[in-house]
N, C-alpha and C. Protein backbone atom coordinates (compact mmCIF):
# COMPACT_ATOMS: atom_id res chain seq x y z
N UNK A 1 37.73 50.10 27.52
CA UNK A 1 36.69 50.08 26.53
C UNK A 1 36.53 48.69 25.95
N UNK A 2 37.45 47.92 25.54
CA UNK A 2 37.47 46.67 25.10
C UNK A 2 36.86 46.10 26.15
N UNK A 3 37.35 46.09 27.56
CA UNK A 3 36.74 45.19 28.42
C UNK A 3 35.19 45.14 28.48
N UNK A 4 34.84 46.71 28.54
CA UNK A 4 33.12 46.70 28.85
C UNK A 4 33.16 46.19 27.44
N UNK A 5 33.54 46.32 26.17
CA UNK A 5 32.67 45.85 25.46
C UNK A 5 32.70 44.65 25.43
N UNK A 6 33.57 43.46 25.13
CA UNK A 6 33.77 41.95 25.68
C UNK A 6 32.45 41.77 26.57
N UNK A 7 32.62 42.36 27.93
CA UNK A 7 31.46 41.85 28.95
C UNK A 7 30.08 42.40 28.51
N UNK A 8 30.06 43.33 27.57
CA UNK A 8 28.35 43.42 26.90
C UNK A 8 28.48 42.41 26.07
N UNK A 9 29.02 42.32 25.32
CA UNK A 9 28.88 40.90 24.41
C UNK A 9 28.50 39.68 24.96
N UNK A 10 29.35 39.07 26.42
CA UNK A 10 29.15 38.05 27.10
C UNK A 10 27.95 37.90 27.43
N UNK A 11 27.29 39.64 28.01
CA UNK A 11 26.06 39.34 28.57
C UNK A 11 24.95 38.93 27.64
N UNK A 12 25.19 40.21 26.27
CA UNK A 12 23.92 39.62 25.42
C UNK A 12 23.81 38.37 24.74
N UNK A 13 25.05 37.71 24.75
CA UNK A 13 25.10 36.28 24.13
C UNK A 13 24.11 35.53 25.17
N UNK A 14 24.71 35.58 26.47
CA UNK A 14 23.99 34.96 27.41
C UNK A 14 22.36 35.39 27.68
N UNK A 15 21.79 36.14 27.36
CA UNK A 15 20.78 36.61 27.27
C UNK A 15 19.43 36.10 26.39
N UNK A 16 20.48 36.19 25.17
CA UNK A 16 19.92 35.39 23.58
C UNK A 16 19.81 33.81 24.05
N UNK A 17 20.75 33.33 24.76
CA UNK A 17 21.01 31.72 24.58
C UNK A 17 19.61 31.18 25.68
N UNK A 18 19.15 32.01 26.46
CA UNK A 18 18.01 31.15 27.19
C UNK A 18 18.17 30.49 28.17
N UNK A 19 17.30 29.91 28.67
CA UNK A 19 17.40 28.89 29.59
C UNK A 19 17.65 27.54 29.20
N UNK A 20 18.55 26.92 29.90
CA UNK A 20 18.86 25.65 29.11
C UNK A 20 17.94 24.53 29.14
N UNK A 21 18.13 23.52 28.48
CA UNK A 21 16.57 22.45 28.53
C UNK A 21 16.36 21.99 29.36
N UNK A 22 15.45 22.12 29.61
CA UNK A 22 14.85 21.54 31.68
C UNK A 22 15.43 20.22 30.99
N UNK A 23 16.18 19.54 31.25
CA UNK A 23 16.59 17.76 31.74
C UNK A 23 15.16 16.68 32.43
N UNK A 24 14.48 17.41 32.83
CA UNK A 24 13.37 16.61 33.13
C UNK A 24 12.29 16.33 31.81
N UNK A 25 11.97 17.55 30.75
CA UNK A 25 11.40 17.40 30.06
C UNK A 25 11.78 16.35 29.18
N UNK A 26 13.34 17.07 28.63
CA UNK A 26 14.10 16.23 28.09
C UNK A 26 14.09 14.77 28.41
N UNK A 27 13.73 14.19 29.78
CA UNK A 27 13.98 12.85 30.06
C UNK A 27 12.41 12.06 29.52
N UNK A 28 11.79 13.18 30.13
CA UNK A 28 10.10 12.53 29.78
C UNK A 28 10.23 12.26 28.21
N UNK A 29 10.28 13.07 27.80
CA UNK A 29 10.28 12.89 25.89
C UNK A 29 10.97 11.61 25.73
N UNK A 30 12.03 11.37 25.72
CA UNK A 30 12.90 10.17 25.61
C UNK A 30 12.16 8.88 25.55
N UNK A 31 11.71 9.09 27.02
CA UNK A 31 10.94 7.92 27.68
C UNK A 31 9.47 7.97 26.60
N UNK A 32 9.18 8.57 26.09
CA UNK A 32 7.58 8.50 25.67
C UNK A 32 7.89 8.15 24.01
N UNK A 33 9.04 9.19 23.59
CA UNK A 33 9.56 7.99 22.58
C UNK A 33 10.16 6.68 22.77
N UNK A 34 10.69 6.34 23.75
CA UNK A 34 10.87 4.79 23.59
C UNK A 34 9.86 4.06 23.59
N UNK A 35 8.39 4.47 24.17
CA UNK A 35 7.50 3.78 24.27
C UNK A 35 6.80 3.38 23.06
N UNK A 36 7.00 4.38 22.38
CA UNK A 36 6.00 4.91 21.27
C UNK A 36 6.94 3.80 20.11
N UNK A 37 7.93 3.68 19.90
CA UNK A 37 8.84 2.59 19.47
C UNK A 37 8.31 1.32 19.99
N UNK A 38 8.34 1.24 21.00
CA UNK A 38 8.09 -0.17 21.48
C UNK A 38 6.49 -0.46 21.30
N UNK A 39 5.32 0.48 21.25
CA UNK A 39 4.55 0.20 21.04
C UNK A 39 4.26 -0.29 19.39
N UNK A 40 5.22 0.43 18.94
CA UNK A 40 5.24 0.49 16.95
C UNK A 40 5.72 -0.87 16.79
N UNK A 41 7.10 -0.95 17.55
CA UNK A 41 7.53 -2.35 17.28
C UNK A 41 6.11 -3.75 17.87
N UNK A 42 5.50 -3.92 18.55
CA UNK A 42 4.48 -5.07 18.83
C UNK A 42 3.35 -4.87 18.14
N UNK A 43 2.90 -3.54 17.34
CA UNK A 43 2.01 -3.36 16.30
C UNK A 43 2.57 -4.22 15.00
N UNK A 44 3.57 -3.90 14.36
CA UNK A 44 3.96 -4.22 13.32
C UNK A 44 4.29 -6.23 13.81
N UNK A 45 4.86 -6.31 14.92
CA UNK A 45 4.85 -8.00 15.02
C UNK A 45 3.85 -8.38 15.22
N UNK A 46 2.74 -7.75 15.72
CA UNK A 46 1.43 -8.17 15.65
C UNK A 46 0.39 -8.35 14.15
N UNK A 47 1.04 -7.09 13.05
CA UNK A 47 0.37 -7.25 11.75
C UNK A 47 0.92 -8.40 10.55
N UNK A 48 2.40 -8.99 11.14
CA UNK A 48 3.37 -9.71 10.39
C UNK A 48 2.27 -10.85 10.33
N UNK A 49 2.25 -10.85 11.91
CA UNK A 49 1.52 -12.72 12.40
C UNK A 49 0.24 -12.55 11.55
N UNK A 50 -0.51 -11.83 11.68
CA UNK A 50 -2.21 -11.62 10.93
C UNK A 50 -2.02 -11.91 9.65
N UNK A 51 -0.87 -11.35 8.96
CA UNK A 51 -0.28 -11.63 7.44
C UNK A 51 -0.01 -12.88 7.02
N UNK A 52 0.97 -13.56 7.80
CA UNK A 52 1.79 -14.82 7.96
C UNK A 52 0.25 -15.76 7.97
N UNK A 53 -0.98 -15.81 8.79
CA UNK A 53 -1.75 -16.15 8.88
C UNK A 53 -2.97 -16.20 7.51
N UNK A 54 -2.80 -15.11 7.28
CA UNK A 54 -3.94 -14.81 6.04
C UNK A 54 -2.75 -15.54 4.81
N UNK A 55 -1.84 -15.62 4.15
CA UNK A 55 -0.97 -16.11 3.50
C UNK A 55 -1.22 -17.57 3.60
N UNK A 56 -1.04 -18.14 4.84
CA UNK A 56 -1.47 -19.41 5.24
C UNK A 56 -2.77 -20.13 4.24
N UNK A 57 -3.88 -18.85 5.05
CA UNK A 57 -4.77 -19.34 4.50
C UNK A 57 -5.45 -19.51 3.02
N UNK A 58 -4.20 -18.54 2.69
CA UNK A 58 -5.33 -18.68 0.83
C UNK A 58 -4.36 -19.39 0.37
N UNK A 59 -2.85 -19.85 0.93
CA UNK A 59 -2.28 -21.45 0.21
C UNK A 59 -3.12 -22.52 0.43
N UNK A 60 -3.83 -22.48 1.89
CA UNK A 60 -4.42 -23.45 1.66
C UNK A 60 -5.84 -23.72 0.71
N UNK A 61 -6.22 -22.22 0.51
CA UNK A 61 -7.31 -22.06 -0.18
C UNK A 61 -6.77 -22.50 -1.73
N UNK A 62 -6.04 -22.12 -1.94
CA UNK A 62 -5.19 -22.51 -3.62
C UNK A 62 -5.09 -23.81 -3.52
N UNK A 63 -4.93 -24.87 -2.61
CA UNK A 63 -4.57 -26.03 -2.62
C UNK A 63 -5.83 -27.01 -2.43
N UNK A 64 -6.85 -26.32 -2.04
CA UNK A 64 -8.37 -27.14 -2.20
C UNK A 64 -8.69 -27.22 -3.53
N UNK A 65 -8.21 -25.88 -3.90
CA UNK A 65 -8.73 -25.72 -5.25
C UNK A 65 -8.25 -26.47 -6.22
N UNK A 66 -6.88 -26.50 -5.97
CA UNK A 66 -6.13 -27.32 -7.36
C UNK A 66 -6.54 -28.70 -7.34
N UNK A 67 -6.77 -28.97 -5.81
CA UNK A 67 -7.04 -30.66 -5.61
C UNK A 67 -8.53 -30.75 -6.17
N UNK A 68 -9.09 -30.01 -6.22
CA UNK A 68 -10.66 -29.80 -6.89
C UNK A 68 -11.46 -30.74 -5.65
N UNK A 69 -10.84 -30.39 -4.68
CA UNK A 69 -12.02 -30.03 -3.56
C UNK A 69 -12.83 -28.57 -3.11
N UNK A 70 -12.76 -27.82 -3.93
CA UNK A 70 -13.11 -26.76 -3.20
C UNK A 70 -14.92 -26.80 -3.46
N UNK A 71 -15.78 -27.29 -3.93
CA UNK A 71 -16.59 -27.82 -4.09
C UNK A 71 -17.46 -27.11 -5.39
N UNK A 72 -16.80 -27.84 -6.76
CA UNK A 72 -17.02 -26.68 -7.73
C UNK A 72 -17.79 -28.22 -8.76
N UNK A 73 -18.52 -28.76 -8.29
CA UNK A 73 -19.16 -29.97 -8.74
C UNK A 73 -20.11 -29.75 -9.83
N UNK A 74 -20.53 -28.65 -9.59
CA UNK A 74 -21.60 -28.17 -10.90
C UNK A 74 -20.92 -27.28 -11.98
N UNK A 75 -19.95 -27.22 -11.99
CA UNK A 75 -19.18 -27.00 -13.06
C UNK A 75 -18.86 -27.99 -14.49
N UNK A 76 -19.58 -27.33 -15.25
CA UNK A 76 -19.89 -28.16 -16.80
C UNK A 76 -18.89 -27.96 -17.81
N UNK A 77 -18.25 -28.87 -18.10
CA UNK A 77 -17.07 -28.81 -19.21
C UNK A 77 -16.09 -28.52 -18.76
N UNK A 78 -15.94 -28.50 -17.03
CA UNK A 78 -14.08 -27.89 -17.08
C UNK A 78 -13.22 -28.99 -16.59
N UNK A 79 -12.16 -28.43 -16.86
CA UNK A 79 -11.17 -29.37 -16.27
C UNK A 79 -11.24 -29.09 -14.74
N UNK A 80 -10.83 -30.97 -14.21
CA UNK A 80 -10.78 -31.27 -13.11
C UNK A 80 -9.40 -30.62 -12.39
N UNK A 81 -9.73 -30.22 -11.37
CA UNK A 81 -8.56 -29.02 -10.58
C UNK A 81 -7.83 -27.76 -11.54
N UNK A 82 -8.85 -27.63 -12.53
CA UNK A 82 -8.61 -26.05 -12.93
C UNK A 82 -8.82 -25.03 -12.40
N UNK A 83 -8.52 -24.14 -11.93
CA UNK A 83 -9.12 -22.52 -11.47
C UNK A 83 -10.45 -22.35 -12.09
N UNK A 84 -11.48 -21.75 -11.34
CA UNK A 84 -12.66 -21.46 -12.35
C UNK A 84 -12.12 -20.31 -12.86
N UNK A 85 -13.23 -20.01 -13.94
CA UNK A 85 -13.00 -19.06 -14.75
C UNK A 85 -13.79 -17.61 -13.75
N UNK A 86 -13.19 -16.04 -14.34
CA UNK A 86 -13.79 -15.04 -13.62
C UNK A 86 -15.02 -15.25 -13.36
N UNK A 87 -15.52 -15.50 -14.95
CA UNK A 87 -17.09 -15.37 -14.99
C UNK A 87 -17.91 -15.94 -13.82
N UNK A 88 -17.40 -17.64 -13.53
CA UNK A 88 -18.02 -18.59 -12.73
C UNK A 88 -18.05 -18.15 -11.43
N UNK A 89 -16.70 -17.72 -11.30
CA UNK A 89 -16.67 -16.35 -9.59
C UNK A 89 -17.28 -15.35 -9.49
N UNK A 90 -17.77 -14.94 -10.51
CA UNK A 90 -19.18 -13.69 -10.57
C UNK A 90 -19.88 -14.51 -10.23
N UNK A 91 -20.51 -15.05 -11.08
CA UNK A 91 -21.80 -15.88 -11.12
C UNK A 91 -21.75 -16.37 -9.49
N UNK A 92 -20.93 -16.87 -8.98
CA UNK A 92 -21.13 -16.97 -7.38
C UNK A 92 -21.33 -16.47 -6.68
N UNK A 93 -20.38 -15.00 -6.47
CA UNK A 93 -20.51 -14.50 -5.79
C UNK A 93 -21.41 -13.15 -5.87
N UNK A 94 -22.22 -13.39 -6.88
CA UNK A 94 -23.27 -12.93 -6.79
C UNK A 94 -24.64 -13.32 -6.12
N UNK A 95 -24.60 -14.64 -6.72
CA UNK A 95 -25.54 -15.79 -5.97
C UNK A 95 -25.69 -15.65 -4.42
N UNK A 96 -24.15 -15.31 -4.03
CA UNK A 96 -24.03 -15.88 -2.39
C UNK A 96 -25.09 -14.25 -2.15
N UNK A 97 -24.48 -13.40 -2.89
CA UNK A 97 -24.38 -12.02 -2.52
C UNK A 97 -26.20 -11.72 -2.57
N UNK A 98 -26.76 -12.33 -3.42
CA UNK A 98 -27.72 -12.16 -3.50
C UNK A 98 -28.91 -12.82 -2.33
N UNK A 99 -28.55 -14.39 -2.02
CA UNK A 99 -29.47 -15.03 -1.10
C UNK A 99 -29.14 -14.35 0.42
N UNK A 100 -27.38 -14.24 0.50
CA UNK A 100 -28.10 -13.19 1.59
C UNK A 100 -28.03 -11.92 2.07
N UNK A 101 -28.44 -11.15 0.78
CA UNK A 101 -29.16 -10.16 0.61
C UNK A 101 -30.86 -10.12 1.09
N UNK A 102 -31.32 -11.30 0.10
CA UNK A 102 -32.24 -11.82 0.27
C UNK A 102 -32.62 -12.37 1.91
N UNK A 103 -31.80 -12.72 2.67
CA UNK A 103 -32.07 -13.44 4.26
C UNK A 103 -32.04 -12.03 5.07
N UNK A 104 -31.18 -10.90 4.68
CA UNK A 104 -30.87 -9.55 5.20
C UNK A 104 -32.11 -9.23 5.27
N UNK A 105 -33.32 -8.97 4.21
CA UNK A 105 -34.17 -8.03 4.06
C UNK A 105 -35.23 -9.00 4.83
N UNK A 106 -35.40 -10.20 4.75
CA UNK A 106 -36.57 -11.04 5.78
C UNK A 106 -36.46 -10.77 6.97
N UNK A 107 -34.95 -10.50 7.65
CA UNK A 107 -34.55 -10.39 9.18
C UNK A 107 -35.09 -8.41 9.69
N UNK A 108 -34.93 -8.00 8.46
CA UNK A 108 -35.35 -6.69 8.53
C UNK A 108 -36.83 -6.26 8.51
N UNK A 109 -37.12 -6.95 7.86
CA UNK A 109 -38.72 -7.03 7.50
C UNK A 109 -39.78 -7.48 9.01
N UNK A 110 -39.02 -8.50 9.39
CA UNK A 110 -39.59 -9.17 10.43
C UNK A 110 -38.99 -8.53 12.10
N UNK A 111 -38.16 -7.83 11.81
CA UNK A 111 -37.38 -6.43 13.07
C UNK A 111 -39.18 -5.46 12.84
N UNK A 112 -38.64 -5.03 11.76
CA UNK A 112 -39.48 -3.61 11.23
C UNK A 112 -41.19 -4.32 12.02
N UNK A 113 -41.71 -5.28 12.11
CA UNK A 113 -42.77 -5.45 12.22
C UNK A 113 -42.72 -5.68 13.81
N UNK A 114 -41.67 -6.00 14.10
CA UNK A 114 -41.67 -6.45 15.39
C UNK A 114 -42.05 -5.25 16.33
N UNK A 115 -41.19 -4.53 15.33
CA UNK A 115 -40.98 -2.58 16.69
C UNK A 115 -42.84 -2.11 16.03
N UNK A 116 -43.27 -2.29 15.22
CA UNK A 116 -44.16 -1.74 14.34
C UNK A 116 -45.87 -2.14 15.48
N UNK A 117 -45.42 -3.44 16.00
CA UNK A 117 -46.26 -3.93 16.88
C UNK A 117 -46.28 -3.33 18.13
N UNK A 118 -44.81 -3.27 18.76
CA UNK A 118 -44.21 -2.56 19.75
C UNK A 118 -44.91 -1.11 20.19
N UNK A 119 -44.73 -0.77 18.67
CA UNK A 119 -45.49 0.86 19.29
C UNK A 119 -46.86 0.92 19.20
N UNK A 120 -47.67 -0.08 18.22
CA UNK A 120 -49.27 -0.34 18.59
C UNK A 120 -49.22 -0.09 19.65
N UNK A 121 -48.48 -1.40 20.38
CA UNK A 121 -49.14 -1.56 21.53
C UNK A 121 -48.84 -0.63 22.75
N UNK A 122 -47.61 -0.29 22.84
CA UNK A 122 -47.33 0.95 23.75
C UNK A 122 -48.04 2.18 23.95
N UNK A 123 -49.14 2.45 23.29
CA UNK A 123 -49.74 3.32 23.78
C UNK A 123 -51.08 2.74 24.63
N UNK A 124 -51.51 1.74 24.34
CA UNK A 124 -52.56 0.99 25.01
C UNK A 124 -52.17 0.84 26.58
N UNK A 125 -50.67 0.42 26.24
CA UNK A 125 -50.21 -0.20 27.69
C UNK A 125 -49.98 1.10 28.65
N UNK A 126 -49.94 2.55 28.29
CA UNK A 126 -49.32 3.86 28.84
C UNK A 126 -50.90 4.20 29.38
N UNK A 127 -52.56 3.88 28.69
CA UNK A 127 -53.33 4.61 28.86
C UNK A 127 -53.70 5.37 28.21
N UNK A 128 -53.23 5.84 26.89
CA UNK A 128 -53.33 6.43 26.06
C UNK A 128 -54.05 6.67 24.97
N UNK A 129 -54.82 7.47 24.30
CA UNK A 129 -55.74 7.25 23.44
C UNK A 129 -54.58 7.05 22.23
N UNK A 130 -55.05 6.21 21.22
CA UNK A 130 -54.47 5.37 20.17
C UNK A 130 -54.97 6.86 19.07
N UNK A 131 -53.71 7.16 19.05
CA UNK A 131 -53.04 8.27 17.50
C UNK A 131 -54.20 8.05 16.26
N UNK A 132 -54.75 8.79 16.51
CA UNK A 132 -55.64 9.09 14.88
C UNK A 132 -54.17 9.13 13.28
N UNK A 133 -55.10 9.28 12.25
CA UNK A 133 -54.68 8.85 11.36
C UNK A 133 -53.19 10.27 10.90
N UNK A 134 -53.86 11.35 11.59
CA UNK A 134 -52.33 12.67 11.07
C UNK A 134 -52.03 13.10 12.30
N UNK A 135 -51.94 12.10 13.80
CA UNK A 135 -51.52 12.38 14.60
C UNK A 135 -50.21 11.41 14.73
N UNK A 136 -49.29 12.09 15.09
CA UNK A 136 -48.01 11.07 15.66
C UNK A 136 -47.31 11.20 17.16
């Protein structure tokens, strides 16, 4: 009695426990995480350098500035190689923001007329009688 029961036990343990891990899957995974690492690792040395780079550039941008080259000539009453003030960096970059805003809507304006001609004329060129006024 002990024995059969021992060997039912053995069996249902073995039963419960499954098939063991295919070793192939197991190997693929491995491999697709190492990749996935190695791809993470040349992302992140790739975002260091872009950093290291942009860092670069606004020391050097801080250093035009202090030398009061950065070309702030119409600036009234300030000290020479001071930081401008917020205000004066509004006031600019609004200016910039605005003229080309302003160059945006001429390039658009002059698109819009371009296609606007385009389809005049495309129906002339098809043979077509030219669209009355609530026809499209």
């Amino acid at each position: 009695m002990k024995r059969f029961a021992a060997l039912a036990l053995v069996l249902f343990l073995s039963a419960c426990g499954g098939p063991g891990p295919d070793a192939g899957r197991l190997d693929a995974l491995e491999a697709e995480v190492r990749t996935l690492k190695e791809e993470a690792g040349t992302r992140d040395k790739a975002f260091r350098e872009e950093l290291a780079q942009v860092r670069r550039n606004l020391d050097a941008i801080r250093a035009l500035l202090e030398s009061g080259q950065g070309g702030d000539t119409d600036r009234e009453g300030a000290v020479p190689g001071a930081a401008p003030s917020d205000e004066e960096l509004d006031a600019k970059a609004k200016s910039f923001v605005s003229e080309n805003l302003d160059r945006l809507m001429a390039l658009t304006r002059k698109l819009l007329d371009k296609m606007e001609s385009e389809l005049d004329n495309k129906p002339r060129e098809a043979g077509e009688p030219p669209a009355k006024g609530d026809e499209i």
